[in-house]
N, C-alpha and C. Protein backbone atom coordinates (compact mmCIF):
# COMPACT_ATOMS: atom_id res chain seq x y z
N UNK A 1 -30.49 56.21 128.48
CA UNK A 1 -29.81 56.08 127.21
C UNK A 1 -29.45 54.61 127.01
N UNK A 2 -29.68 54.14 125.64
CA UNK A 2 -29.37 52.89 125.90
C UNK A 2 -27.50 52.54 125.14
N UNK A 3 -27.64 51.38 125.24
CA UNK A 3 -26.30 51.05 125.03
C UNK A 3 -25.18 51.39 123.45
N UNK A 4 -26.18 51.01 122.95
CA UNK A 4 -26.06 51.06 121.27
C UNK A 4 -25.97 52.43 120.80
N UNK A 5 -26.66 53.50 121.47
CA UNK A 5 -26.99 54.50 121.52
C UNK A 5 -25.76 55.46 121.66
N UNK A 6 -25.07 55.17 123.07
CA UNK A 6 -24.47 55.65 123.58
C UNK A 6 -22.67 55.07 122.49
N UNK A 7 -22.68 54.22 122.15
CA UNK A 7 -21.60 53.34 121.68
C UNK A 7 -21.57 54.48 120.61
N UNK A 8 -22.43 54.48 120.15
CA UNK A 8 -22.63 55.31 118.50
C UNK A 8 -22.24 56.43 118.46
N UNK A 9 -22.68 57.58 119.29
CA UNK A 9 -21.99 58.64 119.64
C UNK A 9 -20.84 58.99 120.14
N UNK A 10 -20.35 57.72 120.71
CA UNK A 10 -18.93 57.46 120.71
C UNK A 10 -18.49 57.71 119.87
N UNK A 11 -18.49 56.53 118.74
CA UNK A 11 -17.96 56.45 117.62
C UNK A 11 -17.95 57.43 116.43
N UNK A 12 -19.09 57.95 116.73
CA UNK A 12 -19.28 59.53 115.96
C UNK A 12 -18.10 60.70 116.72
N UNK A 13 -18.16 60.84 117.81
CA UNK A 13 -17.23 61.95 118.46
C UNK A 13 -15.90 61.11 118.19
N UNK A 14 -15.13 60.39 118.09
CA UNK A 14 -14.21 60.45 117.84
C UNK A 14 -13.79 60.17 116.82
N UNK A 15 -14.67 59.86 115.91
CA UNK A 15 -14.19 60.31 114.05
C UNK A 15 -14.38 61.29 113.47
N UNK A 16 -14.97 62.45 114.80
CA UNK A 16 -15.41 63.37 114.29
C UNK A 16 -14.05 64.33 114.67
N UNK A 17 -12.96 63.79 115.95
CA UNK A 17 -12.42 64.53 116.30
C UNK A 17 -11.55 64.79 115.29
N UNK A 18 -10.87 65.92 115.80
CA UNK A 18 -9.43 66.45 115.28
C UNK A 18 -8.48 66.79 116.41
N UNK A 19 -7.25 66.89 115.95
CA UNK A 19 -6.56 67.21 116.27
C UNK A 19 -6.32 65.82 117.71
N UNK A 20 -6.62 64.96 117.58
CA UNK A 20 -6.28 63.35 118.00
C UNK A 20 -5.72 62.73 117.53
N UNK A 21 -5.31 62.72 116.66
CA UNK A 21 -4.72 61.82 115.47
C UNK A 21 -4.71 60.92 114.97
N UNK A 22 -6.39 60.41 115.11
CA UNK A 22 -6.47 59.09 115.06
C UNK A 22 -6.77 59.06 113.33
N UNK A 23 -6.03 57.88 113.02
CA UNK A 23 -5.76 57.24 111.74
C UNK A 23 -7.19 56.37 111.25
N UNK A 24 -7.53 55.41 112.23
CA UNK A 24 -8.37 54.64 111.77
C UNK A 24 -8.84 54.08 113.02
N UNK A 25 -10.42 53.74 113.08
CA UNK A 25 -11.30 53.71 113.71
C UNK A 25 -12.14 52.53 113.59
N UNK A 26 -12.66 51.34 114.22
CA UNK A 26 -13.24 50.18 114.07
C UNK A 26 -14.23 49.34 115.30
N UNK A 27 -15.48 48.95 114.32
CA UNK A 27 -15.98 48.64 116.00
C UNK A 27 -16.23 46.92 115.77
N UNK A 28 -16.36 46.72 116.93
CA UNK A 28 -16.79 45.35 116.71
C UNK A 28 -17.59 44.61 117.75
N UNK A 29 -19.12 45.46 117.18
CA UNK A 29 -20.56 45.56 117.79
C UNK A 29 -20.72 44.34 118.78
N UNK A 30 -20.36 43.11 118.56
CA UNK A 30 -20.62 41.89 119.01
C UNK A 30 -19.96 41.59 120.22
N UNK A 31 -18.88 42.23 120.58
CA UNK A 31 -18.11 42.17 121.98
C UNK A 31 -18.36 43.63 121.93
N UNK A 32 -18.85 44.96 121.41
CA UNK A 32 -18.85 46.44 122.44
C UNK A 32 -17.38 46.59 122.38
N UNK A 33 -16.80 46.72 121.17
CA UNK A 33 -15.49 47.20 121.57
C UNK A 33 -15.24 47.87 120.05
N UNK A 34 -14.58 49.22 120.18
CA UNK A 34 -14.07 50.25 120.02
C UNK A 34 -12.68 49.89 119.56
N UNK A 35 -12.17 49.89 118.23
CA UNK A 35 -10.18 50.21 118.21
C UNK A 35 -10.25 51.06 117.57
N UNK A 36 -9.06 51.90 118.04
CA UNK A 36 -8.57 53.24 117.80
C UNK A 36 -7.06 53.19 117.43
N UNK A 37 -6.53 53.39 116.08
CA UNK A 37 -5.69 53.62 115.37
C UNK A 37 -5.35 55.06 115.83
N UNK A 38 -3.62 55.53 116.37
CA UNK A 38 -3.20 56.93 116.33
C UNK A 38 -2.59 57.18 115.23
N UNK A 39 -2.05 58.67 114.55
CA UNK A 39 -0.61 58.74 114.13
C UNK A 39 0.77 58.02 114.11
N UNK A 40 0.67 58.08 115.68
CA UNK A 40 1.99 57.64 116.10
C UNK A 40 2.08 56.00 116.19
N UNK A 41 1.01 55.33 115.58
CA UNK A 41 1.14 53.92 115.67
C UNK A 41 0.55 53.11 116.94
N UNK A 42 0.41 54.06 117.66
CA UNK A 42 -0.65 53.24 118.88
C UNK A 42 -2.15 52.56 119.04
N UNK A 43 -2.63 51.70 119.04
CA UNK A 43 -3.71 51.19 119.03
C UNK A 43 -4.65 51.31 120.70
N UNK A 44 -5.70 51.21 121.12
CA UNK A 44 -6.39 51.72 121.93
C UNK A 44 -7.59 50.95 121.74
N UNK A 45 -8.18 49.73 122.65
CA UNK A 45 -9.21 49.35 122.85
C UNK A 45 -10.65 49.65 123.96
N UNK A 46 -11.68 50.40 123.43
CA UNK A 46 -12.47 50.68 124.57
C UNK A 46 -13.42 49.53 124.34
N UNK A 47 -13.59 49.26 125.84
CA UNK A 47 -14.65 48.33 125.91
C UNK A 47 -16.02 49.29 126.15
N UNK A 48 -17.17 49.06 125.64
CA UNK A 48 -18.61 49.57 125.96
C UNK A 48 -19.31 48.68 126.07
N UNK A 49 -19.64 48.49 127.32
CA UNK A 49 -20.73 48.00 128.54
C UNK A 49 -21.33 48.77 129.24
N UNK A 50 -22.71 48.21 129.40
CA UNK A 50 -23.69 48.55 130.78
C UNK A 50 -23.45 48.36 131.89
N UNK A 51 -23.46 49.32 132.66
CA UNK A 51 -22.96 49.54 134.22
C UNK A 51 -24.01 49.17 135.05
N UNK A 52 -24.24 48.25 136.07
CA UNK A 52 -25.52 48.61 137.00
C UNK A 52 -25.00 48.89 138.21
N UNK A 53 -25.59 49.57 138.70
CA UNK A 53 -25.28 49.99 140.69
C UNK A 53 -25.54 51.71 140.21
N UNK A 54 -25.00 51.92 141.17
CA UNK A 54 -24.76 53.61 141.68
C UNK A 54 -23.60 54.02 142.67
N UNK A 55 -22.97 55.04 142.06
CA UNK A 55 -21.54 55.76 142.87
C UNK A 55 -21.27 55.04 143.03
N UNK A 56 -20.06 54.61 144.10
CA UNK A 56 -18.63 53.80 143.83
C UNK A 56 -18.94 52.70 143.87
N UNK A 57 -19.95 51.92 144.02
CA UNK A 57 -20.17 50.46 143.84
C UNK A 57 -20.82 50.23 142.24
N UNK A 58 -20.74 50.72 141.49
CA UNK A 58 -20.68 50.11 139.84
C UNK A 58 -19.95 48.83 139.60
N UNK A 59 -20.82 48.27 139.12
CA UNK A 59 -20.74 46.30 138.51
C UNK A 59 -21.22 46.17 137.46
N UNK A 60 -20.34 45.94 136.47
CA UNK A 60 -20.39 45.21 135.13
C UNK A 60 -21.69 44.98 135.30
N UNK A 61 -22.87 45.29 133.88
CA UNK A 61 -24.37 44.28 134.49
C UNK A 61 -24.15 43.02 133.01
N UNK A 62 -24.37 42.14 133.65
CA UNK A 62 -24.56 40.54 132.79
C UNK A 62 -25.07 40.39 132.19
């Protein structure tokens, strides 16, 4: 799966959710990052990056 791919369906499942309460939703493709507006006024940054390794040794890949 690639990266963009995977980011997207992100961003689809959680504007798709309910009962989360998220207010407002924003990406900003160029750094892979995700903000998430709640109800309650909380903000929430996911970062989306490519992982390389396997099981517990996973490293950021460059």
């Amino acid at each position: 799966m690639e990266l963009n791919y995977f980011r997207d369906r992100l961003f689809d499942l959680l504007n798709d959710s309910e009962g989360m309460g998220i207010t407002d939703l924003n990406t900003d493709e160029r750094n892979g990052l995700l903000t998430v507006m709640t109800e309650d006024g909380n903000v929430f940054e996911i970062v989306c990056q490519q992982a390389a390794g396997k099981g517990d040794g996973w490293m950021t890949a460059s």
